[in-house]
Protein backbone atom coordinates (compact mmCIF):
# COMPACT_ATOMS: atom_id res chain seq x y z
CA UNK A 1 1.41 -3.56 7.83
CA UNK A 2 4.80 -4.69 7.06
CA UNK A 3 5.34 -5.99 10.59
CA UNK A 4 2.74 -8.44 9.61
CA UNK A 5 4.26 -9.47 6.32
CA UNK A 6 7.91 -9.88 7.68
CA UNK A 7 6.47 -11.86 10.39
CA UNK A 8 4.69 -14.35 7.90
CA UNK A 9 8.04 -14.56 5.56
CA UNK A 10 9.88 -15.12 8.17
CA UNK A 11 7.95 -18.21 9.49
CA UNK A 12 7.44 -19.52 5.83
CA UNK A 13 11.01 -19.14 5.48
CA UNK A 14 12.28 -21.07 9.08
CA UNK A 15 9.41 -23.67 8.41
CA UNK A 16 11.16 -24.24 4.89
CA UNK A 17 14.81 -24.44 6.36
CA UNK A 18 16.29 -22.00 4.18
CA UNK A 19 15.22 -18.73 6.95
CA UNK A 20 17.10 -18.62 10.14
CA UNK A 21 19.74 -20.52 11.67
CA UNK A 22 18.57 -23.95 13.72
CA UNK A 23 20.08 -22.18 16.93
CA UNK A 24 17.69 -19.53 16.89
CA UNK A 25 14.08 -20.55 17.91
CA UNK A 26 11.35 -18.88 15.66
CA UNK A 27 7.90 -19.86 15.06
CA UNK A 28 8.60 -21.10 11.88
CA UNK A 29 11.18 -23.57 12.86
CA UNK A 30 9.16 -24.75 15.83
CA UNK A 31 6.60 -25.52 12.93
CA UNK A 32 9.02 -27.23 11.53
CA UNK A 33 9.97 -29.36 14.44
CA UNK A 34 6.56 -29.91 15.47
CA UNK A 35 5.66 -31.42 11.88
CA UNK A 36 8.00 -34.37 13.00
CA UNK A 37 5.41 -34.77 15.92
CA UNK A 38 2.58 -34.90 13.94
CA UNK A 39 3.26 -37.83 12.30
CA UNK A 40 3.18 -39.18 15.99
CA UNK A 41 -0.29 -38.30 16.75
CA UNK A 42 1.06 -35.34 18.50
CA UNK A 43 -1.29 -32.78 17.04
CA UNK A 44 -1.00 -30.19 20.14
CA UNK A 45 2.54 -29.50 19.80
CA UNK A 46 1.96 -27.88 16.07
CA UNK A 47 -0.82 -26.68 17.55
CA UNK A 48 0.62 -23.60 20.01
CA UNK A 49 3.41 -22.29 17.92
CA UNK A 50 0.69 -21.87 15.07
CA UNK A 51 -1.93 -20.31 17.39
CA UNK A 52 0.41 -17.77 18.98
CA UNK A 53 1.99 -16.85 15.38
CA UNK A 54 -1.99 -16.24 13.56
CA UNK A 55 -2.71 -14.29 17.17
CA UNK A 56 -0.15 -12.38 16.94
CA UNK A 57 -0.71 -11.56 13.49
CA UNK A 58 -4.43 -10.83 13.54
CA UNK A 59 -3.57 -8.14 16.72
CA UNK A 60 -0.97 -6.55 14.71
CA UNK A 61 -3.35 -5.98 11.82
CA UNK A 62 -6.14 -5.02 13.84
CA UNK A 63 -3.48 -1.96 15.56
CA UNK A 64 -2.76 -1.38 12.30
CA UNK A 65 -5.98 -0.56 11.25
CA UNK A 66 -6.77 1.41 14.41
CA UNK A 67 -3.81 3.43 13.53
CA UNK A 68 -5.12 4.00 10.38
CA UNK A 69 -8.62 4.94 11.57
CA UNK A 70 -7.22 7.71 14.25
CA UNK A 71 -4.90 9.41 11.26
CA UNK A 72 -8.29 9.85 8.81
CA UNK A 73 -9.81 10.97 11.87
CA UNK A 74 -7.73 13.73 11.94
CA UNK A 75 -7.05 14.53 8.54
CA UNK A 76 -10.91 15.18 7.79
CA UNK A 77 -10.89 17.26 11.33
CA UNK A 78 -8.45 19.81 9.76
């Protein structure tokens, strides 16, 4: 679970400026880069960066809570 959470902070963080360096792509800076767009009418760029990052996200929670699943599993076995 604290993949997930130093995933998110480190998104917030790029899409604030103050995480990573420019030079180093993240999802949080393309955020950043694709709020410029938006103003545009280019919704679709924000939209893939975003997508991928709350995909990514919801998978890692849900291995997480397989994980968690399979070790009570065996604890009320023994």
């Amino acid at each position: 679970m604290n993949v997930r959470t130093a995933m998110m902070s480190e998104a917030t963080l790029s899409f604030m400026g103050i995480g990573l360096p420019v030079e180093i792509i993240t999802w949080g800076s393309m955020l950043s880069l694709a709020e410029k767009a938006l103003m545009t009418g280019s919704w679709w760029i924000i939209l893939i960066p975003g997508l991928f990052l709350v995909v990514t996200v919801l998978c890692l929670t849900n291995i997480g809570n397989a994980c968690r699943q399979q070790a009570n599993r065996k604890e009320s076995n023994l």
